[in-house]
PDB file of N, CA and C in Angstrom:
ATOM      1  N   UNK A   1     138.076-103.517 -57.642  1.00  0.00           N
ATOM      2  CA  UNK A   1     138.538-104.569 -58.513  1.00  0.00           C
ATOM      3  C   UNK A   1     137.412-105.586 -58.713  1.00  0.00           C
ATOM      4  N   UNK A   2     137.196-106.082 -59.914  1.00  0.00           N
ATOM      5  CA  UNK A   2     136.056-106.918 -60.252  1.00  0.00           C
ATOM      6  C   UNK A   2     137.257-108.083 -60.198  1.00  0.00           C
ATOM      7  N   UNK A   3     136.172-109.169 -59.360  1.00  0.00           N
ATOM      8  CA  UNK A   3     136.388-110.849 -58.885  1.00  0.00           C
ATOM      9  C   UNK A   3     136.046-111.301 -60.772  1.00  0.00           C
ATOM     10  N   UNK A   4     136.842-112.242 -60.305  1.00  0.00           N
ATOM     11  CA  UNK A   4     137.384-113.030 -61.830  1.00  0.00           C
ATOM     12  C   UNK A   4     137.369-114.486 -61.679  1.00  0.00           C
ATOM     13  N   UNK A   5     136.490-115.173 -62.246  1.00  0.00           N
ATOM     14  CA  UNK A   5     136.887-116.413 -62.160  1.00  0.00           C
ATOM     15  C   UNK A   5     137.519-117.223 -63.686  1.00  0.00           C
ATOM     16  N   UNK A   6     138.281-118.305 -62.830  1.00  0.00           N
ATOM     17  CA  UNK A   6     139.292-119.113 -64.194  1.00  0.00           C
ATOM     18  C   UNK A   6     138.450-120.431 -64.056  1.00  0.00           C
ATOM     19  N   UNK A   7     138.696-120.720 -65.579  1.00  0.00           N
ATOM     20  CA  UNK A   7     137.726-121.795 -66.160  1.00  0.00           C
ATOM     21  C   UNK A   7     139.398-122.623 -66.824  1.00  0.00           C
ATOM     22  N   UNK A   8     138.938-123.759 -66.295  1.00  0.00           N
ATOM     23  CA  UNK A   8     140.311-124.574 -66.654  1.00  0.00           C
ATOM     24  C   UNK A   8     140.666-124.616 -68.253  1.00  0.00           C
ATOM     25  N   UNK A   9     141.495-124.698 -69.114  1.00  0.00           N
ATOM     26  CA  UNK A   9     141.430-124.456 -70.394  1.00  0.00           C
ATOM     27  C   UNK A   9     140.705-125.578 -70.926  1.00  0.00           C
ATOM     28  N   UNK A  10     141.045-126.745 -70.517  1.00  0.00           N
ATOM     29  CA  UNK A  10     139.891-128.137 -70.767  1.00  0.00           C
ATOM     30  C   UNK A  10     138.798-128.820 -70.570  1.00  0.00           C
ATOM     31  N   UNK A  11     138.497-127.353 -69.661  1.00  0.00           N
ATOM     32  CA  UNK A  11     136.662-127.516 -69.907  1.00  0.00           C
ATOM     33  C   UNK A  11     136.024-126.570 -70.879  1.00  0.00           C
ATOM     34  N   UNK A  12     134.915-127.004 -70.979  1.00  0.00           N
ATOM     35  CA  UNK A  12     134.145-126.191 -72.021  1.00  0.00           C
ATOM     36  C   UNK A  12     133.363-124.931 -71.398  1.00  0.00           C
ATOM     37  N   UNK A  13     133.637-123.665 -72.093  1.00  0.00           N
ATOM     38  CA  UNK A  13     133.278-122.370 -72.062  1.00  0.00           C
ATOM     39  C   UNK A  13     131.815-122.596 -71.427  1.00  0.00           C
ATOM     40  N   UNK A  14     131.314-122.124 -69.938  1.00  0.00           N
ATOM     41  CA  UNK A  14     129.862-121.898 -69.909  1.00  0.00           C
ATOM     42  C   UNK A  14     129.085-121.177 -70.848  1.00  0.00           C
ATOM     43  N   UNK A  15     127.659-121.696 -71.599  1.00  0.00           N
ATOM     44  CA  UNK A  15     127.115-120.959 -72.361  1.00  0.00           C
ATOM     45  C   UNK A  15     125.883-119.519 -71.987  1.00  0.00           C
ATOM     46  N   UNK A  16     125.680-119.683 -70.650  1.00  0.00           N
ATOM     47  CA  UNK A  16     125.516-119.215 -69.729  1.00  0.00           C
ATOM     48  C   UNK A  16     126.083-118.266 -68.438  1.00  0.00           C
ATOM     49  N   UNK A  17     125.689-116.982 -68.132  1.00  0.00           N
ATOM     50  CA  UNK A  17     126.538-116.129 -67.158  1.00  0.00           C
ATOM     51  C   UNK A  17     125.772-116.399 -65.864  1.00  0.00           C
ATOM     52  N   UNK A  18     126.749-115.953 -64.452  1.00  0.00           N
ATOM     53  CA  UNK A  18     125.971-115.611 -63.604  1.00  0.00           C
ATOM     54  C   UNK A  18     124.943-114.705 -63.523  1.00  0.00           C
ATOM     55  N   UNK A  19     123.736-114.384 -63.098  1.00  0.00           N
ATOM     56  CA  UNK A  19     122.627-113.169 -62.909  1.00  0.00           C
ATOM     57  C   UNK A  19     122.262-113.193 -64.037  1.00  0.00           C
ATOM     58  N   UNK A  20     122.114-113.840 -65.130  1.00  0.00           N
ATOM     59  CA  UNK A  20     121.442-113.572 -66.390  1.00  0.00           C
ATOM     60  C   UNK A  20     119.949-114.279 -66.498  1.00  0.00           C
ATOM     61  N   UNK A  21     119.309-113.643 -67.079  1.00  0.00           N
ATOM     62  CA  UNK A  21     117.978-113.791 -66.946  1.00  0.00           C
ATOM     63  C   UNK A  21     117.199-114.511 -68.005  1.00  0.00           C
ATOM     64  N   UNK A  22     116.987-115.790 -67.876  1.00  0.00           N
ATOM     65  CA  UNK A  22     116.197-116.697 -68.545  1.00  0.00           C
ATOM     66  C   UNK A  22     115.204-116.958 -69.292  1.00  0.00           C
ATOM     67  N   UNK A  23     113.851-117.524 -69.270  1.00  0.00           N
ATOM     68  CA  UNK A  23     112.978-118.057 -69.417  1.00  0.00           C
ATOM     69  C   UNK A  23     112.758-118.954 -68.321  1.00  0.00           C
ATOM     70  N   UNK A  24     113.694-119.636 -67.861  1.00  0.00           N
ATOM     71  CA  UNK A  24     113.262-120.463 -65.925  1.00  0.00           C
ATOM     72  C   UNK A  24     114.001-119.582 -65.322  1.00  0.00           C
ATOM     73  N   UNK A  25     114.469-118.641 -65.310  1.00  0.00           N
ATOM     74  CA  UNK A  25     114.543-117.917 -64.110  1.00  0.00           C
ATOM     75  C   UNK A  25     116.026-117.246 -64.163  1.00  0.00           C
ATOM     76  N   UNK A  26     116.704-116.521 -63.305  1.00  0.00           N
ATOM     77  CA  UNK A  26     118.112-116.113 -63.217  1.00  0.00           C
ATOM     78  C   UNK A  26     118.805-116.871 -62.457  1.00  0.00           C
ATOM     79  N   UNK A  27     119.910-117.418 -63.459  1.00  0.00           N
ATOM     80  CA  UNK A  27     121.054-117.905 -62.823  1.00  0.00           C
ATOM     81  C   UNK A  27     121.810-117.517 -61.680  1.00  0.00           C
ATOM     82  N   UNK A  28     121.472-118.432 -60.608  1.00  0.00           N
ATOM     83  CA  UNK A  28     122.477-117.602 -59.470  1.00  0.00           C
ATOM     84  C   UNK A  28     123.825-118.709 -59.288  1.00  0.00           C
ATOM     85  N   UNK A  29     124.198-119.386 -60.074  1.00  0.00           N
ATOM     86  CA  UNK A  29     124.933-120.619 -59.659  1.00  0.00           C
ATOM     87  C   UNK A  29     125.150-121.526 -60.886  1.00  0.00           C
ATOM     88  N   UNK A  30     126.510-121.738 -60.933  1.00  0.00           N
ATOM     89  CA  UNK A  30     126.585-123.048 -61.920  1.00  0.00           C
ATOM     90  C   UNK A  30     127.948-124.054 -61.384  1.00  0.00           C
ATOM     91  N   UNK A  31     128.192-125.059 -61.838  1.00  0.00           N
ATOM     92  CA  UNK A  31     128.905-125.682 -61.432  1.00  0.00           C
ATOM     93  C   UNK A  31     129.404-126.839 -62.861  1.00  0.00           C
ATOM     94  N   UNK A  32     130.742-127.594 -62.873  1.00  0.00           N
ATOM     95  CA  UNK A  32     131.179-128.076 -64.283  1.00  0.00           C
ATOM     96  C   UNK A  32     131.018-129.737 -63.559  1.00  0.00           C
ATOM     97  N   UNK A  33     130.744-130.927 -64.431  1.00  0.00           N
ATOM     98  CA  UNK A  33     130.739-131.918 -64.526  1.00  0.00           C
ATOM     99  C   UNK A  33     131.783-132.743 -65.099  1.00  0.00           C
ATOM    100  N   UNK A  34     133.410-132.026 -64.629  1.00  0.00           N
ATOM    101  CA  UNK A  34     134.131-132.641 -66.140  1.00  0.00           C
ATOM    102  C   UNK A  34     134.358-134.138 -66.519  1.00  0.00           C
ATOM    103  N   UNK A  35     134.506-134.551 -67.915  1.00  0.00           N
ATOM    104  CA  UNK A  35     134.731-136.126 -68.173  1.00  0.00           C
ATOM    105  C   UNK A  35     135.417-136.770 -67.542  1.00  0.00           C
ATOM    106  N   UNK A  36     135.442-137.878 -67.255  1.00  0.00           N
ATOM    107  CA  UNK A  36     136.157-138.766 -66.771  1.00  0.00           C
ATOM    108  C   UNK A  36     135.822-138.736 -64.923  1.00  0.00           C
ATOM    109  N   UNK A  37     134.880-138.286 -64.554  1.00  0.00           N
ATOM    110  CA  UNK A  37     134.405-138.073 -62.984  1.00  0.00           C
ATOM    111  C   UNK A  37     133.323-138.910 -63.166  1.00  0.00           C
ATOM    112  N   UNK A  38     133.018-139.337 -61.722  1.00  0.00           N
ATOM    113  CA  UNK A  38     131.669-139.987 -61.261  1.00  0.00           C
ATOM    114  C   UNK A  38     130.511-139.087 -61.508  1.00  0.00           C
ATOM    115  N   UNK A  39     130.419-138.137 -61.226  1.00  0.00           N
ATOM    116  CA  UNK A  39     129.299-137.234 -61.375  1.00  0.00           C
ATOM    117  C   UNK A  39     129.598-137.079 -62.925  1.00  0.00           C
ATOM    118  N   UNK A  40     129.901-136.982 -63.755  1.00  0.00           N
ATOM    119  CA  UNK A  40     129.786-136.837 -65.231  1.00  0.00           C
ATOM    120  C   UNK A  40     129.630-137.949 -65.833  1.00  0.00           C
ATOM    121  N   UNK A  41     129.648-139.219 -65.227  1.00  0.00           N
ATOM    122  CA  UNK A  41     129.261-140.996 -65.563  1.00  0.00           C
ATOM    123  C   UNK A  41     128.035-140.583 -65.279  1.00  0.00           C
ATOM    124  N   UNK A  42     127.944-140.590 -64.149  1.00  0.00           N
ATOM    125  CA  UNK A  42     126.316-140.714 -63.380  1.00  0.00           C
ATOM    126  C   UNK A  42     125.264-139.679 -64.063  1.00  0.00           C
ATOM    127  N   UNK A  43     125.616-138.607 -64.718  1.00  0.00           N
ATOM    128  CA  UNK A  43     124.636-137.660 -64.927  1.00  0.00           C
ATOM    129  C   UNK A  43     125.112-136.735 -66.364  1.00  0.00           C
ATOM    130  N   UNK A  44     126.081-137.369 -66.891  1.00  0.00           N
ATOM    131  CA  UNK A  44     126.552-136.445 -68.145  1.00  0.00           C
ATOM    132  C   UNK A  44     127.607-135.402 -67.801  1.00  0.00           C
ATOM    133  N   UNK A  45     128.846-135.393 -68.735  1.00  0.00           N
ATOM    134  CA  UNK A  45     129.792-134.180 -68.390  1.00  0.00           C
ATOM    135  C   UNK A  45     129.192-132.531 -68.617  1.00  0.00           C
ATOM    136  N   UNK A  46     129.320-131.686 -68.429  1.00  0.00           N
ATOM    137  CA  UNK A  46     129.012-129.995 -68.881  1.00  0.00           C
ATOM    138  C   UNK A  46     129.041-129.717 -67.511  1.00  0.00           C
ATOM    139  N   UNK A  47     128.207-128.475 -68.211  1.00  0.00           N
ATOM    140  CA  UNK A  47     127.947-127.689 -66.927  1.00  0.00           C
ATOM    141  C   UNK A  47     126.586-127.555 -66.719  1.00  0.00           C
ATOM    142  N   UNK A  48     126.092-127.421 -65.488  1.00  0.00           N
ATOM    143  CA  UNK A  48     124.578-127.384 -64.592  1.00  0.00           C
ATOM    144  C   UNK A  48     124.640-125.919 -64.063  1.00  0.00           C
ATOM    145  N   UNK A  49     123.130-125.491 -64.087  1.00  0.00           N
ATOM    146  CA  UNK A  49     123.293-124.338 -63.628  1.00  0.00           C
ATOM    147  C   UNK A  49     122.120-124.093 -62.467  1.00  0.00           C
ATOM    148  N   UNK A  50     121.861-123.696 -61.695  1.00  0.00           N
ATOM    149  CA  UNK A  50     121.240-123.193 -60.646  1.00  0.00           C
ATOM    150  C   UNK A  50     120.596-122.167 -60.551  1.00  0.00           C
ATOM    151  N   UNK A  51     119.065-121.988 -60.807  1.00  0.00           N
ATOM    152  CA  UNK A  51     118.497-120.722 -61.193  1.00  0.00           C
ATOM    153  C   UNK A  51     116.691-120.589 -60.092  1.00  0.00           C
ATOM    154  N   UNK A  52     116.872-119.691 -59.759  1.00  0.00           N
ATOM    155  CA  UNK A  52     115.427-119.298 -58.901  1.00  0.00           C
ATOM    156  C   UNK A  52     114.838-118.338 -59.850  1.00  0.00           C
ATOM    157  N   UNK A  53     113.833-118.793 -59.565  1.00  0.00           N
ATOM    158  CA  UNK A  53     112.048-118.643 -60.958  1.00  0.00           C
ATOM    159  C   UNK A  53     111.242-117.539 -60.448  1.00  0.00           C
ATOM    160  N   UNK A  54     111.861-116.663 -59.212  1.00  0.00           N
ATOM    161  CA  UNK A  54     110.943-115.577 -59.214  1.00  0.00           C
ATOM    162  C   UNK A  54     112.243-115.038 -58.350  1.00  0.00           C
ATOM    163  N   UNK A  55     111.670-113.640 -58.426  1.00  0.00           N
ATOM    164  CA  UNK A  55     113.327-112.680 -57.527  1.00  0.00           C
ATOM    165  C   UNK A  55     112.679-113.245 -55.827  1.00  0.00           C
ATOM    166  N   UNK A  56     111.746-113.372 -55.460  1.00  0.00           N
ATOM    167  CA  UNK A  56     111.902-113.506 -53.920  1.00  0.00           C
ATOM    168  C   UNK A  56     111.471-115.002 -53.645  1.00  0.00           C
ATOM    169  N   UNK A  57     111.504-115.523 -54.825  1.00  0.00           N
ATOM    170  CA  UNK A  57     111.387-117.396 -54.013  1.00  0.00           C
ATOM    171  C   UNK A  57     112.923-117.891 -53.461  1.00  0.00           C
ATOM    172  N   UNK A  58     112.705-119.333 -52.200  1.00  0.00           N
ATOM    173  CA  UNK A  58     113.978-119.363 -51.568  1.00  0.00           C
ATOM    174  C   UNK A  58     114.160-120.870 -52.191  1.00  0.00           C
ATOM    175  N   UNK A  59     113.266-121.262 -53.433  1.00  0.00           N
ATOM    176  CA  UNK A  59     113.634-122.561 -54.203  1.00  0.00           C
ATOM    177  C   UNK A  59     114.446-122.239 -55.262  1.00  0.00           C
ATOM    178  N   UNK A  60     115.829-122.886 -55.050  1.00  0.00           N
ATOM    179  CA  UNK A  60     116.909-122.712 -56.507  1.00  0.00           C
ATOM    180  C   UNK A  60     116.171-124.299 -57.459  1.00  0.00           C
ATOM    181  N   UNK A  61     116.363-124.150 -58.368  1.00  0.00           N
ATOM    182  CA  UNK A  61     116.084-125.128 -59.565  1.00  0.00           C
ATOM    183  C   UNK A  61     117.184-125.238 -60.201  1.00  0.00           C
ATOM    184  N   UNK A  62     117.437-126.707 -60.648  1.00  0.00           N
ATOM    185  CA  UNK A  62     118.762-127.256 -61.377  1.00  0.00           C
ATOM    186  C   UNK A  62     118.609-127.343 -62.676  1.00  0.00           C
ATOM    187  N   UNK A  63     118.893-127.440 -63.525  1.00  0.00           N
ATOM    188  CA  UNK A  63     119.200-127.102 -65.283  1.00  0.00           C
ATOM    189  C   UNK A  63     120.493-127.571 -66.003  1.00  0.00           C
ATOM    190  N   UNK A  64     120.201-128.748 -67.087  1.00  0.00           N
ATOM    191  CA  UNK A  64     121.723-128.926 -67.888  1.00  0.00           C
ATOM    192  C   UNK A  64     121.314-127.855 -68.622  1.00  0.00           C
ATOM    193  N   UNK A  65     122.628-127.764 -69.477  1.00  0.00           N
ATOM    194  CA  UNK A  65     122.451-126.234 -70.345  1.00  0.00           C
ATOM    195  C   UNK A  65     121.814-126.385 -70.995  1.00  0.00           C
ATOM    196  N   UNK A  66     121.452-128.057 -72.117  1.00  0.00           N
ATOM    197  CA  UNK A  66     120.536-127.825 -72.988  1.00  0.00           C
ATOM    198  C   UNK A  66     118.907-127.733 -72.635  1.00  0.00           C
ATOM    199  N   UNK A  67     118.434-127.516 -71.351  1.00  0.00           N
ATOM    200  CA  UNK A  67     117.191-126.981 -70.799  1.00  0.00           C
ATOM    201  C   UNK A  67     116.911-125.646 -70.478  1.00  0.00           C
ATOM    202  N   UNK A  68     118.192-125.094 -70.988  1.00  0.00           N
ATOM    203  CA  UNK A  68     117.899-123.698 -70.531  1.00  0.00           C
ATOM    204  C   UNK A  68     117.484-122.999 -71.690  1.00  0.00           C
ATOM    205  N   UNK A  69     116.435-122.011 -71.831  1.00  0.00           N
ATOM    206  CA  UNK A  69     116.225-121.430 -72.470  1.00  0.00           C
ATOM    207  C   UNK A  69     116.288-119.337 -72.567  1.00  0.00           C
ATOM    208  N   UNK A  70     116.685-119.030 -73.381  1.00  0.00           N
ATOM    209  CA  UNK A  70     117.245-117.555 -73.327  1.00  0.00           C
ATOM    210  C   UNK A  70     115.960-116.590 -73.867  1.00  0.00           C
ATOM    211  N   UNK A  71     116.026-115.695 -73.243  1.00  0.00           N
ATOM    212  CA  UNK A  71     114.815-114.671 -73.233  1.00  0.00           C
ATOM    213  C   UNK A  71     115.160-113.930 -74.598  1.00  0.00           C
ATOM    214  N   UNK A  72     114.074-113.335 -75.112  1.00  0.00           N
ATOM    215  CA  UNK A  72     114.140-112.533 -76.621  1.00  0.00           C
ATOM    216  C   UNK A  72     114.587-110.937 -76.321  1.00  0.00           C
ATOM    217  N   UNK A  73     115.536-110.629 -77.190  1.00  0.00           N
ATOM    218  CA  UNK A  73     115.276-109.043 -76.701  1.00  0.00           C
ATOM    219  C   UNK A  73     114.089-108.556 -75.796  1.00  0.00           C
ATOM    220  N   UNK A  74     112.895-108.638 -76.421  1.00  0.00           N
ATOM    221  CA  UNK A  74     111.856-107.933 -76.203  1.00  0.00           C
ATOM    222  C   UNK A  74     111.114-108.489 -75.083  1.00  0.00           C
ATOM    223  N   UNK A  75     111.492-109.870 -74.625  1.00  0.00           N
ATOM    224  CA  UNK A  75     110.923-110.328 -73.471  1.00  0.00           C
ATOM    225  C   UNK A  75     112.263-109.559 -72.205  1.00  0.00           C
ATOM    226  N   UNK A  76     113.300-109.892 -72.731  1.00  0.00           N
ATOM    227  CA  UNK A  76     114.316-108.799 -71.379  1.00  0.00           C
ATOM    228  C   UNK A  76     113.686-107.672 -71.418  1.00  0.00           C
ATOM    229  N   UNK A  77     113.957-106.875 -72.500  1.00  0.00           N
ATOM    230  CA  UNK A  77     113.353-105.512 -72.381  1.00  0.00           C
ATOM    231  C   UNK A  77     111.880-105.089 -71.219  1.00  0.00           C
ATOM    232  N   UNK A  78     111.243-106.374 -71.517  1.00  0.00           N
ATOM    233  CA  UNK A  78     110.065-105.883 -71.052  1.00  0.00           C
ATOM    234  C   UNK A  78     110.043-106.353 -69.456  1.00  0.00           C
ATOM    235  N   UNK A  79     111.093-107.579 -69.120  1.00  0.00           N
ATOM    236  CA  UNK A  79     111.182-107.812 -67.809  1.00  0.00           C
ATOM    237  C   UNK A  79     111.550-106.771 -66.825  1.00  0.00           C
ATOM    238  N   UNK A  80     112.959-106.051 -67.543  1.00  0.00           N
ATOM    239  CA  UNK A  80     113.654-105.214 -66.881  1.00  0.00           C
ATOM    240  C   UNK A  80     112.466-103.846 -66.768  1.00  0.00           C
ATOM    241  N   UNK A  81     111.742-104.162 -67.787  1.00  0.00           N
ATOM    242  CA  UNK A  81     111.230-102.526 -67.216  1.00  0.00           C
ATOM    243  C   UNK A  81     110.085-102.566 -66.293  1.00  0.00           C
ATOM    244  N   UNK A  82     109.234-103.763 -66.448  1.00  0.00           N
ATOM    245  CA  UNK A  82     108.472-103.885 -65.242  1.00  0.00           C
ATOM    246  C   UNK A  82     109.513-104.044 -63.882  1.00  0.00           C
ATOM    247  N   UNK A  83     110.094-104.133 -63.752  1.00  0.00           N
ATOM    248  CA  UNK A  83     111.195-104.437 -62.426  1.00  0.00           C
ATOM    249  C   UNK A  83     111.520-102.865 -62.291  1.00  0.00           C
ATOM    250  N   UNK A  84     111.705-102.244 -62.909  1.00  0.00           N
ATOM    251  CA  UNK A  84     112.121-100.806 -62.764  1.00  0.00           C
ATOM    252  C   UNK A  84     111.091 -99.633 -62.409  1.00  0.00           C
ATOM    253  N   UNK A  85     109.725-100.159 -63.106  1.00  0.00           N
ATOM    254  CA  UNK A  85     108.316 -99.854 -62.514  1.00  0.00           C
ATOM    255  C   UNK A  85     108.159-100.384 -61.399  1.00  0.00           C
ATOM    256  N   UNK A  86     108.369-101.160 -60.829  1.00  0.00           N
ATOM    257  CA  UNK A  86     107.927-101.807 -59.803  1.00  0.00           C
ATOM    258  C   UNK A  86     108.935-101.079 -58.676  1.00  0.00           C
ATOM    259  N   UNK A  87     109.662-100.627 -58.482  1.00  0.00           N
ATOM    260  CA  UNK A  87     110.938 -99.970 -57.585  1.00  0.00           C
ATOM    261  C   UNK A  87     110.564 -98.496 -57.929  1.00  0.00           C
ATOM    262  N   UNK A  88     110.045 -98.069 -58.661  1.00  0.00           N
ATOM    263  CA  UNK A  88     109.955 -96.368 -59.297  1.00  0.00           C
ATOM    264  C   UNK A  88     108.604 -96.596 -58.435  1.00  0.00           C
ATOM    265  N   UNK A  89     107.470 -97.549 -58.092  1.00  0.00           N
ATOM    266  CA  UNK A  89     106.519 -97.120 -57.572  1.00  0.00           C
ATOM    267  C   UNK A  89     106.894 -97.611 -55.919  1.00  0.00           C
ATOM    268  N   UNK A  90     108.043 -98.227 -55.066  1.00  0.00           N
ATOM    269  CA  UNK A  90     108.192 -98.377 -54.151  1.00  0.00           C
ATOM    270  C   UNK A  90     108.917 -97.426 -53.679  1.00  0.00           C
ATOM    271  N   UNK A  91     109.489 -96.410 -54.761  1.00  0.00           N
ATOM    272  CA  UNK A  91     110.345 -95.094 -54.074  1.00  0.00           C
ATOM    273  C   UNK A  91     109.044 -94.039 -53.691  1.00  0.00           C
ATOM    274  N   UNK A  92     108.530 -94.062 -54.347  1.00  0.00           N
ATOM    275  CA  UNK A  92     106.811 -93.326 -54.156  1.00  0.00           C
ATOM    276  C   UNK A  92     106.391 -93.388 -53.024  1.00  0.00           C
ATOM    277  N   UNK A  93     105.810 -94.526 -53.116  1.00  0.00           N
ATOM    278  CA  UNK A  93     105.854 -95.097 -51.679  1.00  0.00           C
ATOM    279  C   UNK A  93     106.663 -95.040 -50.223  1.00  0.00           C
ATOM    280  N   UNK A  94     107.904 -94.846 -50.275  1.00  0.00           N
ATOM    281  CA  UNK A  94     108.573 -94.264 -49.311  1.00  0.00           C
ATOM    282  C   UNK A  94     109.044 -93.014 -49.403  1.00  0.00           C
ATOM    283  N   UNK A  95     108.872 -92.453 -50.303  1.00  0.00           N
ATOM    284  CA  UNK A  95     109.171 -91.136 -49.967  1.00  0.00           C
ATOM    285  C   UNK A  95     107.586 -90.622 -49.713  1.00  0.00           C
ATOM    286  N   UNK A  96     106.796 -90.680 -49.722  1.00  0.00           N
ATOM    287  CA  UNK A  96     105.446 -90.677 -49.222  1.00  0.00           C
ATOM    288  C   UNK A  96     105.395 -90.569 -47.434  1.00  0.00           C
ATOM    289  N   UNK A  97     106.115 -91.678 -47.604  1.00  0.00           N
ATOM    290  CA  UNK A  97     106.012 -92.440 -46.148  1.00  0.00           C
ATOM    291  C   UNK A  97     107.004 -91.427 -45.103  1.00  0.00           C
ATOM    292  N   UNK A  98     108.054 -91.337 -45.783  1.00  0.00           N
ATOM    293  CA  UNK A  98     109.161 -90.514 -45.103  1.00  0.00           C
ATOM    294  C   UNK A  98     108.393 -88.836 -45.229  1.00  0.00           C
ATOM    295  N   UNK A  99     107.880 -88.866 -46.262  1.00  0.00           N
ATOM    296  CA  UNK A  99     107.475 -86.623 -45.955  1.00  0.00           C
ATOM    297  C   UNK A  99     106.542 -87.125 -44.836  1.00  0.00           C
ATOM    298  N   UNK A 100     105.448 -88.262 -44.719  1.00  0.00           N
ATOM    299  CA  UNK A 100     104.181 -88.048 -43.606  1.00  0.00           C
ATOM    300  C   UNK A 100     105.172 -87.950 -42.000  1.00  0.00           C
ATOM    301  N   UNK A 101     106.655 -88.404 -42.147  1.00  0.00           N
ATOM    302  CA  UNK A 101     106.599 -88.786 -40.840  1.00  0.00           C
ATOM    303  C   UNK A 101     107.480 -87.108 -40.199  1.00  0.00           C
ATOM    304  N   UNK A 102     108.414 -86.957 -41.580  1.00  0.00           N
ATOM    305  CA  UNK A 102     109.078 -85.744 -41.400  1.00  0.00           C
ATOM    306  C   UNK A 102     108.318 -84.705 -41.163  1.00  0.00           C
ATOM    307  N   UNK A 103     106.971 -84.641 -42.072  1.00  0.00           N
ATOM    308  CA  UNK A 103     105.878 -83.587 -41.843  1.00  0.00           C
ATOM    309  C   UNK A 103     105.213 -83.431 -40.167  1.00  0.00           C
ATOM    310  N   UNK A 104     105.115 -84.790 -39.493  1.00  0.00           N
ATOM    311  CA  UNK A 104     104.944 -84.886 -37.959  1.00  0.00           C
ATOM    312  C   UNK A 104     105.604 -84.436 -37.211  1.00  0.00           C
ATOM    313  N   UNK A 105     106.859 -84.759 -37.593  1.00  0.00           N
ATOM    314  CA  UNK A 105     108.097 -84.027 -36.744  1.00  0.00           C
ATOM    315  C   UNK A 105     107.978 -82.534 -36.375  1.00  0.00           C
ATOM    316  N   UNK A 106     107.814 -81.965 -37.440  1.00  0.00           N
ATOM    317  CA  UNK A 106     107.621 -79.992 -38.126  1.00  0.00           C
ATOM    318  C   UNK A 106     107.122 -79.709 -37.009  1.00  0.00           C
ATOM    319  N   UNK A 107     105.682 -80.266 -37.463  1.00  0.00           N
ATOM    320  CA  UNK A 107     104.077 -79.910 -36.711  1.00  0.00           C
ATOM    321  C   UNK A 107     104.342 -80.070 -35.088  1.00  0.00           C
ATOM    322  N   UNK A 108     105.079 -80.884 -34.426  1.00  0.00           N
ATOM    323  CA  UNK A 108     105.343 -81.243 -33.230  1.00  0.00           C
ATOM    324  C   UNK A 108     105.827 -79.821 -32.255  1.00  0.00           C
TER     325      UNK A 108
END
């Protein structure tokens, strides 16, 4: 079963998903500011989102929505496939690693 979250009917639709991939980075986190709260006096009502700027940094970065900026087809396209190169040459790499050790075993 896919987890579901409810968005109150009187806030406004995030324009933004979880795990979606940016221009500053992928969203791992957002949170709503609604009107009439201290935190939406103090800093504007919407929603903020929470995004880390490289897959293995442990700094999240904060973002109103209108700072966020959305990647072009062709810049996703080209993210996802270096990411997919990059794992196609770490399976290499361990399966490399795994025949040298299985091959020791044989020979033993």
């Amino acid at each position: 079963m896919q987890p579901t979250i409810t968005i109150p009917k009187h806030w406004e639709y995030p324009r933004f998903a979880l795990n979606q991939r940016t221009k500053q980075g992928i969203i791992l986190g957002l949170h709503y500011y609604p009107n009439g709260t201290e935190l939406a006096e103090q800093f504007g009502h919407g929603w903020r989102y929470a995004l880390m700027s490289r897959k293995n940094s442990d700094e999240l970065f904060h973002f109103e929505e209108n700072q966020i900026q959305t990647l072009s087809p062709q810049e996703l396209v080209s993210q996802i496939t270096a990411e997919i190169e990059f794992y196609q040459r770490q399976i290499v790499i361990l399966q490399q690693q795994l025949a040298a050790m299985t091959g020791g075993f044989t020979n033993a």
